[in-house]
PDB file of N, CA and C in Angstrom:
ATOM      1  N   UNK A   1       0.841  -1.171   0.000  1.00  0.00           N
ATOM      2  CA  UNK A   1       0.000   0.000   0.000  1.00  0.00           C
ATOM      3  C   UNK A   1       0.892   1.243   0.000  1.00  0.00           C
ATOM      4  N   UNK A   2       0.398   2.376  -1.022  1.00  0.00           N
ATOM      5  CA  UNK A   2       1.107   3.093  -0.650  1.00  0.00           C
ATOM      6  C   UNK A   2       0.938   4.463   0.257  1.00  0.00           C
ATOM      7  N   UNK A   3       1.902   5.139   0.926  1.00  0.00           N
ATOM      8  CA  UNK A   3       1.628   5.702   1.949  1.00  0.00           C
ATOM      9  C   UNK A   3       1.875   7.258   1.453  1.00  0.00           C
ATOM     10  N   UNK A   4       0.449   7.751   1.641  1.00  0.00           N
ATOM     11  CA  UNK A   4      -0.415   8.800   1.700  1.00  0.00           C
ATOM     12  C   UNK A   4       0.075  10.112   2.857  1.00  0.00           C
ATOM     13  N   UNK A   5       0.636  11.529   1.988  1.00  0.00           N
ATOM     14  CA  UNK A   5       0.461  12.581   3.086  1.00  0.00           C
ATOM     15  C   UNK A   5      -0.767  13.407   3.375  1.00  0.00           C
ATOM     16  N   UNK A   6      -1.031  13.282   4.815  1.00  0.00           N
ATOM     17  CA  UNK A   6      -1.988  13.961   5.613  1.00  0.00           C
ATOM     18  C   UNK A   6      -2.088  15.474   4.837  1.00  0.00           C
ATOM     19  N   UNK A   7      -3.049  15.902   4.360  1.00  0.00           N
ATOM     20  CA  UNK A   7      -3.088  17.454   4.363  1.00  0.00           C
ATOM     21  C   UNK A   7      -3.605  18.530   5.474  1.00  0.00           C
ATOM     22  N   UNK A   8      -3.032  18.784   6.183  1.00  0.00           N
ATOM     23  CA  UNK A   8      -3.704  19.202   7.322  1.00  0.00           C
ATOM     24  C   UNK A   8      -3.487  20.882   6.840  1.00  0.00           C
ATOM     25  N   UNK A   9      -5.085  21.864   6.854  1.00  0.00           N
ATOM     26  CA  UNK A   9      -5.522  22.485   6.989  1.00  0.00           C
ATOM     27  C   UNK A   9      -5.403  23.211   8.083  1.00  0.00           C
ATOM     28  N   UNK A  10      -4.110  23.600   8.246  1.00  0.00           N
ATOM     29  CA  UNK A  10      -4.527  24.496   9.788  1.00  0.00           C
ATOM     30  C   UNK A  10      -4.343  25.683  10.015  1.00  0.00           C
ATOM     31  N   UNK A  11      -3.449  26.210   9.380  1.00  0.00           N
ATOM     32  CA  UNK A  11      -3.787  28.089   9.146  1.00  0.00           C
ATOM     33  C   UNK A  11      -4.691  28.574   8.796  1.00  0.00           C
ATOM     34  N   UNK A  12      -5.653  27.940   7.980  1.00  0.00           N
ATOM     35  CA  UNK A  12      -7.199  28.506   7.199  1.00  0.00           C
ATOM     36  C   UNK A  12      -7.909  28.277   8.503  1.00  0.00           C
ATOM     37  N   UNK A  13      -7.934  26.925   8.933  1.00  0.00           N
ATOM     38  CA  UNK A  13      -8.936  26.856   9.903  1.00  0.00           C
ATOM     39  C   UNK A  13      -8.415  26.539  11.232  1.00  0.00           C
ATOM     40  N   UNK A  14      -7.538  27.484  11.668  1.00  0.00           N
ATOM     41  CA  UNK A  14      -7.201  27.315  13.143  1.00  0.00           C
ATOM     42  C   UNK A  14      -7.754  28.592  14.030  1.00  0.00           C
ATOM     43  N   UNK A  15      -8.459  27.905  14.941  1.00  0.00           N
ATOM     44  CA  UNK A  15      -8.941  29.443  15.858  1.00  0.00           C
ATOM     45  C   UNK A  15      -7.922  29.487  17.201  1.00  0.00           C
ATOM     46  N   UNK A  16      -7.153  30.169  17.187  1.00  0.00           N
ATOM     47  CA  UNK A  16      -6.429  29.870  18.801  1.00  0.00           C
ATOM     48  C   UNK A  16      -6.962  30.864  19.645  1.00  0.00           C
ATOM     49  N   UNK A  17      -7.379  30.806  20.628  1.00  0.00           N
ATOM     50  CA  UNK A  17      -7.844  31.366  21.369  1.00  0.00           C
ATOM     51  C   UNK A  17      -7.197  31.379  22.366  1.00  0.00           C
ATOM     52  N   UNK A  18      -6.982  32.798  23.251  1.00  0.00           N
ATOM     53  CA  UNK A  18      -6.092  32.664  24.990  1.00  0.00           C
ATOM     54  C   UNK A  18      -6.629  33.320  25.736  1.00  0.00           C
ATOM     55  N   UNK A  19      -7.311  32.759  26.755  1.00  0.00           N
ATOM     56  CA  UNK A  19      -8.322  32.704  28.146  1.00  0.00           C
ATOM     57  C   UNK A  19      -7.735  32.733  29.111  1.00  0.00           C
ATOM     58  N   UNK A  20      -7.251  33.328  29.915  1.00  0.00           N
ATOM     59  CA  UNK A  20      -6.365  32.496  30.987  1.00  0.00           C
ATOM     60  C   UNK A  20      -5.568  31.477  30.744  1.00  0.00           C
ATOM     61  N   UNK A  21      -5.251  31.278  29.798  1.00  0.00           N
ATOM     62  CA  UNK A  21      -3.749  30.626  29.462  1.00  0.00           C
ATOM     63  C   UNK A  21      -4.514  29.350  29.113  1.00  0.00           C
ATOM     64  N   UNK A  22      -5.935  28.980  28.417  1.00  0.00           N
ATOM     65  CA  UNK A  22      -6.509  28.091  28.068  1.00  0.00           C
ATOM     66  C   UNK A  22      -6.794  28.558  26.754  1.00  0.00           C
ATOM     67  N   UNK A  23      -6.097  27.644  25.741  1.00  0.00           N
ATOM     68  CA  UNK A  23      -5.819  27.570  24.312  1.00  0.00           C
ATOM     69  C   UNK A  23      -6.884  26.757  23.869  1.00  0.00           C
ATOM     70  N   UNK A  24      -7.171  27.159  22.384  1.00  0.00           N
ATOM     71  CA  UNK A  24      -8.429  26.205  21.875  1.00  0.00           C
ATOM     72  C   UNK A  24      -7.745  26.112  20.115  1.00  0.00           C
ATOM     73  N   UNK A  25      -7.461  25.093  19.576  1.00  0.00           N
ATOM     74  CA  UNK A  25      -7.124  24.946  18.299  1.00  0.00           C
ATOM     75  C   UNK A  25      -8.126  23.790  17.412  1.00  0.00           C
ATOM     76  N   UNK A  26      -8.134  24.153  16.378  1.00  0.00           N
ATOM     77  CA  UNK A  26      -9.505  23.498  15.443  1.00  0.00           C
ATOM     78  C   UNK A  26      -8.592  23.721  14.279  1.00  0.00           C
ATOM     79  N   UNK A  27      -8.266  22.111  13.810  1.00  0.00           N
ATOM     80  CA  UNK A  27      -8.006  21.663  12.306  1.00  0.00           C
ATOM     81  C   UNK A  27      -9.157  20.779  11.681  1.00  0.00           C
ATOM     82  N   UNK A  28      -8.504  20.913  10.209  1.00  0.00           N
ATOM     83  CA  UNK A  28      -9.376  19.843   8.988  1.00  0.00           C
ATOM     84  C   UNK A  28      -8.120  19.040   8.919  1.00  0.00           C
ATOM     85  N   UNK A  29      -8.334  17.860   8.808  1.00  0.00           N
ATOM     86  CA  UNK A  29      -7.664  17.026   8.618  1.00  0.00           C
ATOM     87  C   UNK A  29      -7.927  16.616   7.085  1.00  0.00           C
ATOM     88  N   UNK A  30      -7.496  16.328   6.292  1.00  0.00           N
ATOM     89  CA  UNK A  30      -7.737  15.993   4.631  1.00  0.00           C
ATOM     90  C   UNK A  30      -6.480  15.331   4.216  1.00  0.00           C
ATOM     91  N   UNK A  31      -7.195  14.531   3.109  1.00  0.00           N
ATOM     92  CA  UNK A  31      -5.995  14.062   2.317  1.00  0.00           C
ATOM     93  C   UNK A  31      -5.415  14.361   1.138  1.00  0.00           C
ATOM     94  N   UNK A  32      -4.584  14.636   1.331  1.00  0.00           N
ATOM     95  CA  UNK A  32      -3.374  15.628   0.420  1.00  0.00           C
ATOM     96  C   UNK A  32      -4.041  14.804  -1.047  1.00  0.00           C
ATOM     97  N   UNK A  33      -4.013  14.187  -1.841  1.00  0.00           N
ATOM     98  CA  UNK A  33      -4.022  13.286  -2.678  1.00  0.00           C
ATOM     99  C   UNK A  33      -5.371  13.587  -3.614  1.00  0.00           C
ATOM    100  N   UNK A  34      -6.445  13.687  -2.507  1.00  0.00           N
ATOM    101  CA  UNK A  34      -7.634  14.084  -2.970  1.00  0.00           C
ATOM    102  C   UNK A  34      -8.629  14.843  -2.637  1.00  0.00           C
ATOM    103  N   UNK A  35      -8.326  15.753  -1.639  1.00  0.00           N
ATOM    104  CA  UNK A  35      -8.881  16.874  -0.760  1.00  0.00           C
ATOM    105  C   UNK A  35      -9.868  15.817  -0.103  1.00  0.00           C
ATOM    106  N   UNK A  36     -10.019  14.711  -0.020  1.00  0.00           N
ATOM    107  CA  UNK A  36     -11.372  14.037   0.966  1.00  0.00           C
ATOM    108  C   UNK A  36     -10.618  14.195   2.423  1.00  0.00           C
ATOM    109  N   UNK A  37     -11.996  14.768   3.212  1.00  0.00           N
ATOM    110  CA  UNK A  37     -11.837  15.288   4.630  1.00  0.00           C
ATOM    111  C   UNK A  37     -11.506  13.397   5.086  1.00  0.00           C
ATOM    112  N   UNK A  38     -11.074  13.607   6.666  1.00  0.00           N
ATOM    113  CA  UNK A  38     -10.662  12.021   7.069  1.00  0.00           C
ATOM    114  C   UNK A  38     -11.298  11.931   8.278  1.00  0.00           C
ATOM    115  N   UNK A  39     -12.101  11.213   8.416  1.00  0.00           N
ATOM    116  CA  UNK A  39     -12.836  10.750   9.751  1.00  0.00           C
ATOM    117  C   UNK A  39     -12.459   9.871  10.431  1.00  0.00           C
ATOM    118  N   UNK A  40     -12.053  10.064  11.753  1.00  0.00           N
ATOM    119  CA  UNK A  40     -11.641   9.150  12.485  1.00  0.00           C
ATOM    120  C   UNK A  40      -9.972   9.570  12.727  1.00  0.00           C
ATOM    121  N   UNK A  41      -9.305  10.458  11.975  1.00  0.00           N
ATOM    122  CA  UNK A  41      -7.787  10.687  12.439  1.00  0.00           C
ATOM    123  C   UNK A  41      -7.433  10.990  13.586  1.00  0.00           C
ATOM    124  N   UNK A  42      -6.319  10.287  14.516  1.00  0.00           N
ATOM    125  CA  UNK A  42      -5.622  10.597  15.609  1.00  0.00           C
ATOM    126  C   UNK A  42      -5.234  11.968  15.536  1.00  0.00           C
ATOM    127  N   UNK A  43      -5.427  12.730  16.133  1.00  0.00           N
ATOM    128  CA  UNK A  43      -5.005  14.079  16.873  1.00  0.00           C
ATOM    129  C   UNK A  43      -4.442  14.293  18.445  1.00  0.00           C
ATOM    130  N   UNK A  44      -3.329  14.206  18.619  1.00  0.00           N
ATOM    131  CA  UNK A  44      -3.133  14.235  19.578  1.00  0.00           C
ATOM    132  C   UNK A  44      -1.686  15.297  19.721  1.00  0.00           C
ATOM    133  N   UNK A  45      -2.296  16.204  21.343  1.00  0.00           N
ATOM    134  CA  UNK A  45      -0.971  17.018  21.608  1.00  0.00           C
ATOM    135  C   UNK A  45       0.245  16.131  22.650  1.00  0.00           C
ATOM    136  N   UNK A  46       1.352  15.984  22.046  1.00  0.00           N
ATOM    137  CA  UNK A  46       2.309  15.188  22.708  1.00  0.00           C
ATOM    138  C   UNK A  46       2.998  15.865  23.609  1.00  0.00           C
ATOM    139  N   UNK A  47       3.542  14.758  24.585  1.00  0.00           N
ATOM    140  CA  UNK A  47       3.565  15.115  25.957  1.00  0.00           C
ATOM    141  C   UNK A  47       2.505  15.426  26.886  1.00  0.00           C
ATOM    142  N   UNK A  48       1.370  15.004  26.749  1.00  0.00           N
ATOM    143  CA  UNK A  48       0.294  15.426  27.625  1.00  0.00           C
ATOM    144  C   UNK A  48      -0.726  14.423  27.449  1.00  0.00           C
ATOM    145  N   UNK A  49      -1.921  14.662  27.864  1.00  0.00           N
ATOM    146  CA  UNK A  49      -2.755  13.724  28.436  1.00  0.00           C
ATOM    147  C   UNK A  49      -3.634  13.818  27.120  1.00  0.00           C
ATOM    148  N   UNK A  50      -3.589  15.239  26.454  1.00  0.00           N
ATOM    149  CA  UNK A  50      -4.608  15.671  25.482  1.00  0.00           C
ATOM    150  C   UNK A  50      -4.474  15.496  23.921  1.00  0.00           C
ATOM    151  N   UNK A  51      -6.134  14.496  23.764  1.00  0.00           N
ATOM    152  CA  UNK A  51      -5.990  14.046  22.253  1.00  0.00           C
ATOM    153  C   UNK A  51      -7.426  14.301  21.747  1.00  0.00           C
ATOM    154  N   UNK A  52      -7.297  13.672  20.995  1.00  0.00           N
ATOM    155  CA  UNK A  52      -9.092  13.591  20.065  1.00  0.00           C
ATOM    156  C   UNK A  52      -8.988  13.084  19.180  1.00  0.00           C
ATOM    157  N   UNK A  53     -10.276  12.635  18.175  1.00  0.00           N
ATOM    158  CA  UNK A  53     -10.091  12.088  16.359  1.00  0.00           C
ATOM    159  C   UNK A  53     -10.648  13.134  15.855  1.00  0.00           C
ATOM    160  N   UNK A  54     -10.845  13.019  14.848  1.00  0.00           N
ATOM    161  CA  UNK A  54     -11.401  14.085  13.642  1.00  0.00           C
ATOM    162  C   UNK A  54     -12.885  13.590  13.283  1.00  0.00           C
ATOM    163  N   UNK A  55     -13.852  14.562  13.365  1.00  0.00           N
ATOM    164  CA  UNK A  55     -15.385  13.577  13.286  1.00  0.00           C
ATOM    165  C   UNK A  55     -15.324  13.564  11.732  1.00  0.00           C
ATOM    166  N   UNK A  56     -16.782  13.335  11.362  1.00  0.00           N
ATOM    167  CA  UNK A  56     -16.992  13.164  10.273  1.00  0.00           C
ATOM    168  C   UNK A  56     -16.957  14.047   8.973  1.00  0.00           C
ATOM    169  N   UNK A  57     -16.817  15.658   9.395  1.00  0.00           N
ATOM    170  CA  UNK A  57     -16.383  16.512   8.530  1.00  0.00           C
ATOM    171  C   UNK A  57     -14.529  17.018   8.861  1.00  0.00           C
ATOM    172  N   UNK A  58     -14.137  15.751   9.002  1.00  0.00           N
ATOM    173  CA  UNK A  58     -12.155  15.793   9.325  1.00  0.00           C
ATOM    174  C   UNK A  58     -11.836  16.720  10.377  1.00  0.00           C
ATOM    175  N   UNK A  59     -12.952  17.711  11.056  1.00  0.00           N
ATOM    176  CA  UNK A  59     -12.317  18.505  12.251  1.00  0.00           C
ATOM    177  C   UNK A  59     -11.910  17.865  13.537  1.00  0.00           C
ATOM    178  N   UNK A  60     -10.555  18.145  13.833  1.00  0.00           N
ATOM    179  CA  UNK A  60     -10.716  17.756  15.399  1.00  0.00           C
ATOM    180  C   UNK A  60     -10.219  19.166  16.067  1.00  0.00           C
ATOM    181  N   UNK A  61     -10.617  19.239  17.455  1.00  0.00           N
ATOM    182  CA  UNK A  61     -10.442  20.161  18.380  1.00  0.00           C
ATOM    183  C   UNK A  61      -9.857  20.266  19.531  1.00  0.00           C
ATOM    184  N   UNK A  62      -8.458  20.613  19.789  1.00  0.00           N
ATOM    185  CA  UNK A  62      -8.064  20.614  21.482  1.00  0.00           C
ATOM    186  C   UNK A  62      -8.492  21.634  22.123  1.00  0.00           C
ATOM    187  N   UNK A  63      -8.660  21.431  23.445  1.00  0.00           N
ATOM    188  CA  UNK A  63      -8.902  22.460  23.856  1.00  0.00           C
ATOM    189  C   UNK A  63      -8.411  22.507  25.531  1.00  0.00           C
ATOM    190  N   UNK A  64      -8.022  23.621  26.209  1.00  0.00           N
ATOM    191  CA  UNK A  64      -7.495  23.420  27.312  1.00  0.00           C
ATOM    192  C   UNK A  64      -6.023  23.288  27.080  1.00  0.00           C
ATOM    193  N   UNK A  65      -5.348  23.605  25.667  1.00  0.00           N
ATOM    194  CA  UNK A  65      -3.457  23.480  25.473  1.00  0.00           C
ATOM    195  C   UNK A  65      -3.258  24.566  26.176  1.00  0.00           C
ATOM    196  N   UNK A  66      -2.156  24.263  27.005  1.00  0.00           N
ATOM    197  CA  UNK A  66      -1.217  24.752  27.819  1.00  0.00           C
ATOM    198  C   UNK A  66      -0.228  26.322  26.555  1.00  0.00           C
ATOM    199  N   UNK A  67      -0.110  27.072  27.236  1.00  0.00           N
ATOM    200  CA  UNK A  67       0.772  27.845  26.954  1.00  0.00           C
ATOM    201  C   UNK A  67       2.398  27.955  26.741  1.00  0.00           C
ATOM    202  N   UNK A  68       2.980  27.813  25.441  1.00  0.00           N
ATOM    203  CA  UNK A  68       4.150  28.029  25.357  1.00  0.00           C
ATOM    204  C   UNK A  68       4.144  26.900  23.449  1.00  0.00           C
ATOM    205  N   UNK A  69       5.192  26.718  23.536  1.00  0.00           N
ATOM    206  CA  UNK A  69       5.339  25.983  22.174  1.00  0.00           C
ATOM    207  C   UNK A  69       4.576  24.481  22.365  1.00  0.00           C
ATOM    208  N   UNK A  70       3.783  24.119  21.327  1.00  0.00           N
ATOM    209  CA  UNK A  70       3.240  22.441  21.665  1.00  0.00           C
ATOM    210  C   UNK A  70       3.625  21.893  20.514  1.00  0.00           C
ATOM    211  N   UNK A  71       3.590  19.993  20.546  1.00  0.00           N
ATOM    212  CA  UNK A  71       4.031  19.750  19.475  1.00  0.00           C
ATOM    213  C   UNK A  71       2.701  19.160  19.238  1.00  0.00           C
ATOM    214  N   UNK A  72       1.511  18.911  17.716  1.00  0.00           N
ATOM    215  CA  UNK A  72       0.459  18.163  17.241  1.00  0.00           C
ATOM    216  C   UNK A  72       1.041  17.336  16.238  1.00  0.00           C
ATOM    217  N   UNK A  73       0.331  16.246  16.858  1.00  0.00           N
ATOM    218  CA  UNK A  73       0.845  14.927  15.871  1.00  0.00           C
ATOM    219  C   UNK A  73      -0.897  14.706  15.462  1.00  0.00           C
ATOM    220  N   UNK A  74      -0.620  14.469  13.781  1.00  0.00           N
ATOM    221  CA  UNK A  74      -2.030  13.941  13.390  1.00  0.00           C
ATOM    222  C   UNK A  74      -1.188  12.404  12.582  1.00  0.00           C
ATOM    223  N   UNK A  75      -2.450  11.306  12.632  1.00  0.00           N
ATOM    224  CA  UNK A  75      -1.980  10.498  12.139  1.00  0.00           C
ATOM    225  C   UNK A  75      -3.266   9.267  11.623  1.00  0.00           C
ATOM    226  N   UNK A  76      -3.473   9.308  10.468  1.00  0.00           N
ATOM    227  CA  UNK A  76      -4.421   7.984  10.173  1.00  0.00           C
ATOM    228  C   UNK A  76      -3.614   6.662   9.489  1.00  0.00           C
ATOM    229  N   UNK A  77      -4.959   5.366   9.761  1.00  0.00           N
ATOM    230  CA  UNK A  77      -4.188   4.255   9.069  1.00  0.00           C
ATOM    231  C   UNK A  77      -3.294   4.671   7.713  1.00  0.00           C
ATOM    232  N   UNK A  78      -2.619   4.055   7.390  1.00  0.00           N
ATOM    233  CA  UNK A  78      -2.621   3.769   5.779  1.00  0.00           C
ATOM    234  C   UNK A  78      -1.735   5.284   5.562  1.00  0.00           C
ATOM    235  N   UNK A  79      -1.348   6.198   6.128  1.00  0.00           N
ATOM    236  CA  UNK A  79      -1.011   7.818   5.401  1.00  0.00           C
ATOM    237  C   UNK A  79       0.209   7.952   6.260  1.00  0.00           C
ATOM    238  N   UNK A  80       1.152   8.885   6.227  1.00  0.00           N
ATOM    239  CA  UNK A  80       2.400   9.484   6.971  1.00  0.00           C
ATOM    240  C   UNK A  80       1.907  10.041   8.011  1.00  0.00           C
ATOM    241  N   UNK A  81       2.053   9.922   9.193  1.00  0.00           N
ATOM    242  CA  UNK A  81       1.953  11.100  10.361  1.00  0.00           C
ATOM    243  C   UNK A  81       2.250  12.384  10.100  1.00  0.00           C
ATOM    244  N   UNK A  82       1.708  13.924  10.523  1.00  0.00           N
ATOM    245  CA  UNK A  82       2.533  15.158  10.711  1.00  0.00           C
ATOM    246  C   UNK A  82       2.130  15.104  12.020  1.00  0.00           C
ATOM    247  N   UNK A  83       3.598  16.347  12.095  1.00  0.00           N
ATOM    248  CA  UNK A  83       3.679  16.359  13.271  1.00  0.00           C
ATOM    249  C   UNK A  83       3.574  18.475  13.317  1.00  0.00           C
ATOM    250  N   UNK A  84       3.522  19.350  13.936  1.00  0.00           N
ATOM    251  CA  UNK A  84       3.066  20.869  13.820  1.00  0.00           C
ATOM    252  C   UNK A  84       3.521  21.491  14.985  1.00  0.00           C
ATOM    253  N   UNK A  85       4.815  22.169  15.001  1.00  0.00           N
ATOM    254  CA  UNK A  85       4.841  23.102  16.366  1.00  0.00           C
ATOM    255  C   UNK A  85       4.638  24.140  16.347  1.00  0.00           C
ATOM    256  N   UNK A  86       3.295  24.394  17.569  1.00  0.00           N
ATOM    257  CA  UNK A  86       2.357  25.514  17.151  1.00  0.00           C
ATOM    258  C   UNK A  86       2.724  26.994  18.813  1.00  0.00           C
ATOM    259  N   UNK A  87       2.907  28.012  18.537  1.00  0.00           N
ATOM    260  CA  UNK A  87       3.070  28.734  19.664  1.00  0.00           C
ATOM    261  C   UNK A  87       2.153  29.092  20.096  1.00  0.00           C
ATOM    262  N   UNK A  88       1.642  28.827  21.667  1.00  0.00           N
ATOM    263  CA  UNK A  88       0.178  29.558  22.148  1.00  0.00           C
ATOM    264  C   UNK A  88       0.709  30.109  23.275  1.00  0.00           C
ATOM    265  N   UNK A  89       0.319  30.936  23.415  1.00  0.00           N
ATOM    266  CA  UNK A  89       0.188  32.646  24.282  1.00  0.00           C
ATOM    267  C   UNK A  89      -0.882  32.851  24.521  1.00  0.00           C
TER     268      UNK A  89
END
């Protein structure tokens, strides 16, 4: 099989938000190959407790990221992982 890059959408559709040092980020997850959104992709912020999948229109959402640099790993069957270091303030 061959292995597929993630298109992840996240400057168009990232809202970061800072609350008291409570961050909120929202990607599309898609596949590079054929713009089809991906349901069900691993989203998860590493080093921490905090993850999610991507529902059925490819969004997933953290919310509650900690302040300072984070690293997001997205990853489905069958495609390459990315990985995104994102700065929240």
């Amino acid at each position: 099989m061959k292995i597929q890059n993630i298109l992840l959408i996240a400057l168009l559709f990232t809202a970061i938000n800072s609350i008291q040092a409570q961050n909120t980020a929202t990607f599309i997850i898609k596949d590079k190959a054929d713009n089809d959104t991906l349901f069900g992709a691993n989203c998860i912020l590493k080093n921490t407790s905090i993850g999610t999948s991507s529902d059925e229109n490819g969004i997933c959402q953290f919310k509650d990221i900690p302040n300072g640099t984070q690293t997001l790993e997205f990853s489905y069957i069958g495609f390459e992982s990315v990985e995104k270091h994102i700065l929240f303030h």
